[in-house]
N, C-alpha and C. Protein backbone atom coordinates (compact mmCIF):
# COMPACT_ATOMS: atom_id res chain seq x y z
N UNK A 1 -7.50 -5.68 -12.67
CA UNK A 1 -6.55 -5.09 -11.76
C UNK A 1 -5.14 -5.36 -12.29
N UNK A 2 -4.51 -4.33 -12.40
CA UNK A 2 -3.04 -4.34 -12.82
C UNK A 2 -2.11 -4.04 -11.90
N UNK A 3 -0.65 -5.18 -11.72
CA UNK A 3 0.18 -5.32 -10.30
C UNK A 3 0.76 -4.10 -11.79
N UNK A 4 1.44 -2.63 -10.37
CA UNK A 4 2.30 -1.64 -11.63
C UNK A 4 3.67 -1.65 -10.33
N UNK A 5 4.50 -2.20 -11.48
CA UNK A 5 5.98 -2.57 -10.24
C UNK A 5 6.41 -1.06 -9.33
N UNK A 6 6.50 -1.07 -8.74
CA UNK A 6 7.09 -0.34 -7.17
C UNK A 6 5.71 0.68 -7.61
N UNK A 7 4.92 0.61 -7.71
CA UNK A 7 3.65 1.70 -7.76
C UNK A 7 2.66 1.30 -6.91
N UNK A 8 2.05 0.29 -7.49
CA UNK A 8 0.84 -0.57 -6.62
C UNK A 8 -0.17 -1.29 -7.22
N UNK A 9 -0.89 -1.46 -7.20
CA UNK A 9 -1.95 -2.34 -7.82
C UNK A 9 -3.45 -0.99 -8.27
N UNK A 10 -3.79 -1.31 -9.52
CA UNK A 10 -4.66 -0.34 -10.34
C UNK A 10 -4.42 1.60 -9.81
N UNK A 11 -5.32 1.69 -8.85
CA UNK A 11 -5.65 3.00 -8.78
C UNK A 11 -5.07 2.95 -6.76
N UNK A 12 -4.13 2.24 -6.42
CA UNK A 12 -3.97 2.05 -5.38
C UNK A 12 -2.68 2.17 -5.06
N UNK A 13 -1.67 3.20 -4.53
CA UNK A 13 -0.36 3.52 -4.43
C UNK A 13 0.36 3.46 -3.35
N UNK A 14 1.54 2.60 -3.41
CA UNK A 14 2.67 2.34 -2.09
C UNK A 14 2.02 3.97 -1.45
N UNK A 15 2.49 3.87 -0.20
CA UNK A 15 2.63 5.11 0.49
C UNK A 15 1.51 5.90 0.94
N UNK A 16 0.19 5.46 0.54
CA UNK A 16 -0.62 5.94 1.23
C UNK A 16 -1.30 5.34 2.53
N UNK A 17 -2.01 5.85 2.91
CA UNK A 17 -2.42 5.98 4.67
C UNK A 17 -3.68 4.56 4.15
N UNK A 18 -4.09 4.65 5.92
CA UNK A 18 -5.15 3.22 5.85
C UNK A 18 -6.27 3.97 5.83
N UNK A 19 -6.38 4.79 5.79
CA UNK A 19 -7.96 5.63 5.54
C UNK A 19 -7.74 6.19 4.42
N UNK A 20 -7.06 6.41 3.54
CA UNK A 20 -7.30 7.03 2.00
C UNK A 20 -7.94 5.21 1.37
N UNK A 21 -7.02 4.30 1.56
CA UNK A 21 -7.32 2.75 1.27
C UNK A 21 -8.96 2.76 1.28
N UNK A 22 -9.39 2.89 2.76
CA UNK A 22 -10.64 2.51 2.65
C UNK A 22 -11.84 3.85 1.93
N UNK A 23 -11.01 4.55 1.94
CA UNK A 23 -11.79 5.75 1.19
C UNK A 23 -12.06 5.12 -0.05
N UNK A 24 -11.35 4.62 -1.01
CA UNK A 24 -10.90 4.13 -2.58
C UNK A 24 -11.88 2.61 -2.65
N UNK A 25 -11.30 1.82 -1.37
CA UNK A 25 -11.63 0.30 -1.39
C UNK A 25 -12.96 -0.38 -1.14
N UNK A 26 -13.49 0.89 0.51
CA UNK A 26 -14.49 0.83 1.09
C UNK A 26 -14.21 -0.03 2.68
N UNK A 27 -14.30 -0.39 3.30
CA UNK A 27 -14.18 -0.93 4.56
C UNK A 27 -13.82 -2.61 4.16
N UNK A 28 -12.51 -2.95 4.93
CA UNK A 28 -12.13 -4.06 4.62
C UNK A 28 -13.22 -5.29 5.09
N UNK A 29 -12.69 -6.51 4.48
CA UNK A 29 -13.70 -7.83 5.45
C UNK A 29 -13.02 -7.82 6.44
N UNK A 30 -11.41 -8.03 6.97
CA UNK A 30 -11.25 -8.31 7.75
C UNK A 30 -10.01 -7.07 7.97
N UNK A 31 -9.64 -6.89 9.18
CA UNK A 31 -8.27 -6.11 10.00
C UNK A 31 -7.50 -6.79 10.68
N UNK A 32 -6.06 -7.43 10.33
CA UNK A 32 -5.75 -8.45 11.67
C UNK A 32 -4.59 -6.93 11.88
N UNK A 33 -4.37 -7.28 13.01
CA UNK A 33 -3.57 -6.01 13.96
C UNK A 33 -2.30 -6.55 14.45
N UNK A 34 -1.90 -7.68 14.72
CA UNK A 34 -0.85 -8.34 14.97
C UNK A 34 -0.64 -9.64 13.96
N UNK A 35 0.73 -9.67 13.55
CA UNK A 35 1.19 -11.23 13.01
C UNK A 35 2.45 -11.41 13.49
N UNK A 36 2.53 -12.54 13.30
CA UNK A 36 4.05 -13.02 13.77
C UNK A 36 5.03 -13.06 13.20
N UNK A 37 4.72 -12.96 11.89
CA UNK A 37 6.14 -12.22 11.10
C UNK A 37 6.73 -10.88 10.62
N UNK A 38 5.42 -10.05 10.92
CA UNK A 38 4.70 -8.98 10.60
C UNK A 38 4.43 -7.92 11.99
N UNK A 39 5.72 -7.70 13.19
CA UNK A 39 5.07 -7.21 13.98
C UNK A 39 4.90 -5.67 13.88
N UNK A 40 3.79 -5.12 14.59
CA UNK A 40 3.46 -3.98 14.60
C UNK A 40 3.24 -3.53 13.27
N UNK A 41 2.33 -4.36 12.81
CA UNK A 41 1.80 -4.03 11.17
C UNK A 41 0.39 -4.14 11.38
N UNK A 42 -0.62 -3.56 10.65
CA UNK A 42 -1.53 -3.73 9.97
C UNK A 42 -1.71 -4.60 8.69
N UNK A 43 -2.82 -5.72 8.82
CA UNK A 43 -3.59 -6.21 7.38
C UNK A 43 -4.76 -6.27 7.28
N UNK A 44 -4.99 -4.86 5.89
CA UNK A 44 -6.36 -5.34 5.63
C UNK A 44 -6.58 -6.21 4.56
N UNK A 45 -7.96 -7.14 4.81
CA UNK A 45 -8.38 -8.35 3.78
C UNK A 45 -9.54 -7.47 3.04
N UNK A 46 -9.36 -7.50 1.45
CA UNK A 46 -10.68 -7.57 0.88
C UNK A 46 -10.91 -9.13 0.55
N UNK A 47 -11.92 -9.50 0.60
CA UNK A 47 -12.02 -10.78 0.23
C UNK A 47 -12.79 -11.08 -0.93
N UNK A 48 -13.28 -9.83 -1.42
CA UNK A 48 -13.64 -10.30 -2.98
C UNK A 48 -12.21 -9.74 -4.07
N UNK A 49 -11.66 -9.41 -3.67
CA UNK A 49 -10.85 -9.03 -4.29
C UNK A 49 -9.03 -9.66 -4.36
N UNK A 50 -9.69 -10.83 -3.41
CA UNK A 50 -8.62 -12.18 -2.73
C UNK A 50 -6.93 -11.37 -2.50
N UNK A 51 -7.08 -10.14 -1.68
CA UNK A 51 -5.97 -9.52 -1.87
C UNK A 51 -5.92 -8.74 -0.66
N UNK A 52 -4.30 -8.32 0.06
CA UNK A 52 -4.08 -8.06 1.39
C UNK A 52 -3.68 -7.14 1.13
N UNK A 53 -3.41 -5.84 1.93
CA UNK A 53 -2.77 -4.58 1.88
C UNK A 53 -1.97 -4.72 3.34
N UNK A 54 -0.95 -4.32 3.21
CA UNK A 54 -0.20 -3.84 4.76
C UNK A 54 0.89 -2.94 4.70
N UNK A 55 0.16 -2.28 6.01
CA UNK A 55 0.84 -1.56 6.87
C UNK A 55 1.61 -1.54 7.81
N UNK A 56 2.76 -0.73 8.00
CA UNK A 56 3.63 -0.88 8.85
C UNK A 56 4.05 0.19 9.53
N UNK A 57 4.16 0.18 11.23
CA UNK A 57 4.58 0.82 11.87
C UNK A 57 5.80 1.51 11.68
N UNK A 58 6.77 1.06 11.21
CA UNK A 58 7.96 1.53 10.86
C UNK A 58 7.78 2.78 10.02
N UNK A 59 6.92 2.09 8.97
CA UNK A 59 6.51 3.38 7.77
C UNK A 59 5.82 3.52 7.85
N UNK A 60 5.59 4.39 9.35
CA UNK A 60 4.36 5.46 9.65
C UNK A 60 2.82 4.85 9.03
N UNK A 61 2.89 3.92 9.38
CA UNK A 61 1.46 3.17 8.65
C UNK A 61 1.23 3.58 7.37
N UNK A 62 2.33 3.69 5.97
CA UNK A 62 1.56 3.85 4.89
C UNK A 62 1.56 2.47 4.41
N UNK A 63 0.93 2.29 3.56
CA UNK A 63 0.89 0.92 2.79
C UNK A 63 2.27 0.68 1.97
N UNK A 64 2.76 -0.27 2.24
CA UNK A 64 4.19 -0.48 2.42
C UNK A 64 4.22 -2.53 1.11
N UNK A 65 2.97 -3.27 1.30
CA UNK A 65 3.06 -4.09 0.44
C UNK A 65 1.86 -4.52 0.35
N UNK A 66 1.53 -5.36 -0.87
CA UNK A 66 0.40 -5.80 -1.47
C UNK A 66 0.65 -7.29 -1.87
N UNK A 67 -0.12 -7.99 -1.07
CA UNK A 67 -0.64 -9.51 -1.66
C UNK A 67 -1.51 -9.94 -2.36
N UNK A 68 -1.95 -10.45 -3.21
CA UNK A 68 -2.88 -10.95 -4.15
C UNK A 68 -2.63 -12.68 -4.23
N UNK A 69 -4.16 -13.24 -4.41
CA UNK A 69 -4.19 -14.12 -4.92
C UNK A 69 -5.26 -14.27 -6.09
N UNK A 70 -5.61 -13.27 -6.51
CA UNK A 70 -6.64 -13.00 -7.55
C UNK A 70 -6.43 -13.46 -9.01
N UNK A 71 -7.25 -14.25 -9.56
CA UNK A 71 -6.32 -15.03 -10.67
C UNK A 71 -6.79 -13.92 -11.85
N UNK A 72 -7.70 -12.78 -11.67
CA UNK A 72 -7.77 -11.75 -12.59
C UNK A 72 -6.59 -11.04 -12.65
N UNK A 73 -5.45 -11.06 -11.97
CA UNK A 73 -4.60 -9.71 -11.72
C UNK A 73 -3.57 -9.99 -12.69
N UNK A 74 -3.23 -8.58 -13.58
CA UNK A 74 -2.42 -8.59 -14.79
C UNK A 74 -0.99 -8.34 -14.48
N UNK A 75 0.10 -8.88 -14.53
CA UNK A 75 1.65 -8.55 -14.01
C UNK A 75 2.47 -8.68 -15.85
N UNK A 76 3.20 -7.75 -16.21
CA UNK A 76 3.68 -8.11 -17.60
C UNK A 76 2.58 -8.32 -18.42
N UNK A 77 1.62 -7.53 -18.37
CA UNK A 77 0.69 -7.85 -19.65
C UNK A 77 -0.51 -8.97 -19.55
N UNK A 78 -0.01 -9.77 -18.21
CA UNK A 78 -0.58 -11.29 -18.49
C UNK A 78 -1.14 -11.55 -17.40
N UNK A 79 -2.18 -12.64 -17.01
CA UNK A 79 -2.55 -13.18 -15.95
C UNK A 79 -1.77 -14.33 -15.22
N UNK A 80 -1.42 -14.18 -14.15
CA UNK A 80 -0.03 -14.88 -13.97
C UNK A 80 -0.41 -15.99 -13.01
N UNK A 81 -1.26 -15.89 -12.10
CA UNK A 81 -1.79 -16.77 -10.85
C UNK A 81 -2.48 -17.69 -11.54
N UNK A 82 -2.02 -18.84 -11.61
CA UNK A 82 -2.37 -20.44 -12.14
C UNK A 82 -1.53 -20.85 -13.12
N UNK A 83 -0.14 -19.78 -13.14
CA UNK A 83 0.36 -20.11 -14.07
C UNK A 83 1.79 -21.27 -13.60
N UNK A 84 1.91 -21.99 -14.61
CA UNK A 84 3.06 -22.77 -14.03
C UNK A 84 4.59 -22.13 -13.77
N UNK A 85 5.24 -23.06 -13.07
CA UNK A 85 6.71 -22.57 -12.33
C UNK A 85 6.91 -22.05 -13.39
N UNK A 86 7.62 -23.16 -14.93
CA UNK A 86 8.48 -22.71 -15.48
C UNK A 86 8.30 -21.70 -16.56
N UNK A 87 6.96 -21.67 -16.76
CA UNK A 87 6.11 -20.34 -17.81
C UNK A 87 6.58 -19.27 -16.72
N UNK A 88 6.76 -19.22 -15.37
CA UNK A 88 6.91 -17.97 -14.98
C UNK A 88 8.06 -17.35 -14.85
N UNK A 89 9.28 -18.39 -14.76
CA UNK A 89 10.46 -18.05 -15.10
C UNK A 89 11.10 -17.36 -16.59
N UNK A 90 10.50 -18.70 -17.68
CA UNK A 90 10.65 -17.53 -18.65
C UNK A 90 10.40 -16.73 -18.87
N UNK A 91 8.80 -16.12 -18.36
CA UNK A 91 8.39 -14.81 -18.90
C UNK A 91 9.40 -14.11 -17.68
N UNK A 92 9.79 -14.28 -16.93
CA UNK A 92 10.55 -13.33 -15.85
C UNK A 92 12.15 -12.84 -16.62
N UNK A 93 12.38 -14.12 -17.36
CA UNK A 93 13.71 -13.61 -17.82
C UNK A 93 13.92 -12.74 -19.41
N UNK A 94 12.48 -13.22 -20.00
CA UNK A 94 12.20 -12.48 -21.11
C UNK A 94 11.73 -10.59 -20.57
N UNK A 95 11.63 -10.47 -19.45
CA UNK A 95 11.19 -9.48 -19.26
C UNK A 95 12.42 -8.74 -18.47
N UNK A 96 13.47 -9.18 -18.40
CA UNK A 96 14.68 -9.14 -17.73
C UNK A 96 14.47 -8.83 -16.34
N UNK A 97 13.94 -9.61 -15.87
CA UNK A 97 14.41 -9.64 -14.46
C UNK A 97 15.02 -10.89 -14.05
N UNK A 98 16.51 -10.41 -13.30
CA UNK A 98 17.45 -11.12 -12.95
C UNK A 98 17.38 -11.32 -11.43
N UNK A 99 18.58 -12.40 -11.09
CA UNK A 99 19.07 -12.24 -10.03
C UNK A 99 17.90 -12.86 -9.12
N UNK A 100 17.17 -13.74 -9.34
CA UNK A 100 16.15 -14.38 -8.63
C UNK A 100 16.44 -15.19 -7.68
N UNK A 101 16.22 -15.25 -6.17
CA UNK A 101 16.18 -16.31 -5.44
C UNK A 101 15.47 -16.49 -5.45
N UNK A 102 15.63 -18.66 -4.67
CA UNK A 102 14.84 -19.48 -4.66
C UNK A 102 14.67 -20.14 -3.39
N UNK A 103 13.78 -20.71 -2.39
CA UNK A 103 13.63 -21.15 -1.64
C UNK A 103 12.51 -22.13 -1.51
N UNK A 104 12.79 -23.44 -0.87
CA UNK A 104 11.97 -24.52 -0.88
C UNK A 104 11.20 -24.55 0.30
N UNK A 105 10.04 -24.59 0.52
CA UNK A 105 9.88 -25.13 2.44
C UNK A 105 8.61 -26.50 2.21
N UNK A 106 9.00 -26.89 1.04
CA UNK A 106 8.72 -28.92 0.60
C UNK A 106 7.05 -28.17 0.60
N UNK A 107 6.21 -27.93 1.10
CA UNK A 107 4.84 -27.92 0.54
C UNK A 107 4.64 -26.50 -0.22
N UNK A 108 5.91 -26.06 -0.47
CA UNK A 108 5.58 -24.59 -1.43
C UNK A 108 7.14 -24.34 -1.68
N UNK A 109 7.73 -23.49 -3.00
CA UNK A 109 8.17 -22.47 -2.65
C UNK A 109 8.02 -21.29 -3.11
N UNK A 110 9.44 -20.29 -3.02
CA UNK A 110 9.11 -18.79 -2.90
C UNK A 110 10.10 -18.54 -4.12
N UNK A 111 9.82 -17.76 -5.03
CA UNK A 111 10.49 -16.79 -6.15
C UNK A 111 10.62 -15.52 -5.55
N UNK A 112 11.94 -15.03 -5.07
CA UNK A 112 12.11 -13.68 -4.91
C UNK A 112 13.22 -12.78 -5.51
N UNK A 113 12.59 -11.65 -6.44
CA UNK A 113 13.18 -10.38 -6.89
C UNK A 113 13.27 -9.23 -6.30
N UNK A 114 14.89 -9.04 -6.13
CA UNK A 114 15.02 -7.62 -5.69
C UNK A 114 14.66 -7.09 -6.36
N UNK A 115 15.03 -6.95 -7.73
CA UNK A 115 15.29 -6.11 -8.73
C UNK A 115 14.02 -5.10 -8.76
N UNK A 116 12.52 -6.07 -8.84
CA UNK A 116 11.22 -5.85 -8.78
C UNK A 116 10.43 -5.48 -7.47
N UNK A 117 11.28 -5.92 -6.34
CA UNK A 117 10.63 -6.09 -4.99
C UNK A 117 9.40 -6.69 -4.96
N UNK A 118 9.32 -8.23 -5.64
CA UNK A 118 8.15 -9.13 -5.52
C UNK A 118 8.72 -10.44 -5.62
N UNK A 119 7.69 -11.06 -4.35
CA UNK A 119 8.02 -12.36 -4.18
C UNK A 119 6.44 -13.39 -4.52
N UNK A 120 7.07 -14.53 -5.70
CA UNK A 120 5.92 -14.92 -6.20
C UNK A 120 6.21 -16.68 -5.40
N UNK A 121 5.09 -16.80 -4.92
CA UNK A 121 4.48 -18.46 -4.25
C UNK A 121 4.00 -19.60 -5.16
N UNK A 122 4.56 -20.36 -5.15
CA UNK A 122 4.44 -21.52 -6.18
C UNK A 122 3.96 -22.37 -5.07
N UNK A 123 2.79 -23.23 -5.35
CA UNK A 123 2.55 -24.26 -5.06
C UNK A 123 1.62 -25.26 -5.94
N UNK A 124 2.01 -26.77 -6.00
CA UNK A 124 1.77 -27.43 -7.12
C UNK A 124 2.07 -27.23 -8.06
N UNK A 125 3.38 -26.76 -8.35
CA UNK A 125 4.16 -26.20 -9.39
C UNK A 125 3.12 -25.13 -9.97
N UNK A 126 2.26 -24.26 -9.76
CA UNK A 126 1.57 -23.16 -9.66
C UNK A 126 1.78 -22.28 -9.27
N UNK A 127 1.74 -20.90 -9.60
CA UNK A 127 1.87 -19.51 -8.83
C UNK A 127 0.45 -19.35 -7.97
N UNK A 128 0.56 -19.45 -6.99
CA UNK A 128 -0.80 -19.18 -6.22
C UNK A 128 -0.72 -17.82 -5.48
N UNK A 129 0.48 -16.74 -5.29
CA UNK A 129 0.17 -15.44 -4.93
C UNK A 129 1.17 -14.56 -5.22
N UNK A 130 1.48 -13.60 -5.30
CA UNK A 130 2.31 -12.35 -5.76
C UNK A 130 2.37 -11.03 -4.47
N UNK A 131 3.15 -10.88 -4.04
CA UNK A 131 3.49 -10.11 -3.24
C UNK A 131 4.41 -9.06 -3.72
N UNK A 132 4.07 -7.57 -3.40
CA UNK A 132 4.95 -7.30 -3.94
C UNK A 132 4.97 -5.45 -3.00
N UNK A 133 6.05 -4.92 -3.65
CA UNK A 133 6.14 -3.47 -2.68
C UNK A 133 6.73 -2.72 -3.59
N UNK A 134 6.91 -1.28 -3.10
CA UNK A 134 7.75 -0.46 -3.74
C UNK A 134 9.13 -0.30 -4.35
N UNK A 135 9.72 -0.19 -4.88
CA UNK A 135 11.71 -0.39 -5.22
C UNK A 135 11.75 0.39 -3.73
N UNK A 136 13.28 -0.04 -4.26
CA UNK A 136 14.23 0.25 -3.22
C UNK A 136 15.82 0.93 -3.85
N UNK A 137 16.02 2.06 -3.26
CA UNK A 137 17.02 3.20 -4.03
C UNK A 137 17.95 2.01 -3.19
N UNK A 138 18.10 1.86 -2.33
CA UNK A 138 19.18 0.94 -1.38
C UNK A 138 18.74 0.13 -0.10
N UNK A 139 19.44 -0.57 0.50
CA UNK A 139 19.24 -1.27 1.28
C UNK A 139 17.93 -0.92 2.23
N UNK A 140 18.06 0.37 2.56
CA UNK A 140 17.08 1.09 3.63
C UNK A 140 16.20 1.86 3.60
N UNK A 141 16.35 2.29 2.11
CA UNK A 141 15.81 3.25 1.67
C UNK A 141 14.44 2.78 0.89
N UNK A 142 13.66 3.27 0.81
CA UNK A 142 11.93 3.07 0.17
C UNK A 142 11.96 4.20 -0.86
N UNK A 143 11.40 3.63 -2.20
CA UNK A 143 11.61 4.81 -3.57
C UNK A 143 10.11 5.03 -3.11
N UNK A 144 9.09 5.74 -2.59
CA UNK A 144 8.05 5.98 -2.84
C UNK A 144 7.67 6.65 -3.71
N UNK A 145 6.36 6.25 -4.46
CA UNK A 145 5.96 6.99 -5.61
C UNK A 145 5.04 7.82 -5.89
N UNK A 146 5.40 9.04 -6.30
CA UNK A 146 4.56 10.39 -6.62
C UNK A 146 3.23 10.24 -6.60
């Protein structure tokens, strides 16, 4: 499975509906319907595939971002989940992406790129998940892709 920046993951594209998903995916393990950071969203779990899809009310329920914790999944060429903090920084800056924030919350933190619209989870000085969504033309705006 290949993360393809503001596209989606392999054969799976920002912007489509939750029934083309399960058309492609097959019926999730799990559906949670409410979260608390996440309101009026949809998440579906595959769980062999250690990876979340969600939907959002706002955007008309298309699939709007993708979580992974799959240590098969290729980002830059490479398998990135188990990889350490600072291997992931360089390959981030060798690949020019700038402008990275950082945030601590002491049992993890968070790597986040606008530039890319993905935010990568370090814990145990490890990448343990990749989140990521479509660009963004501007603040409000969603580049969805063809």
């Amino acid at each position: 499975m290949e993360i393809k920046i503001g596209i989606g993951l392999d054969n799976v594209f920002f912007g489509i509906k939750e029934d083309k998903l399960i058309q492609l995916l097959g019926d999730p393990d799990r559906i949670n319907e409410i979260d608390m950071e996440l309101p009026d969203s949809r998440i579906l779990y595959y769980n062999d595939q250690f990876t979340k899809y969600k939907f959002d009310k706002n955007e008309n329920y298309r699939l709007y971002s993708i979580e992974t914790y799959n240590p098969m999944v290729i980002m830059f060429d490479k398998k990135l989940i188990g990889m350490k903090k600072d291997a992931l920084l360089k390959l981030l800056k060798e690949k020019n992406v700038a402008h990275l924030e950082f945030e601590d919350y002491y049992s993890f933190e968070i790597i986040h790129s606008d530039q890319i619209n993905t935010t990568f989870m370090i814990e145990f000085d490890r990448l343990t998940s990749i989140e990521f969504s479509p660009l963004l033309l501007d603040e409000d705006t969603i580049q969805w892709p063809n």
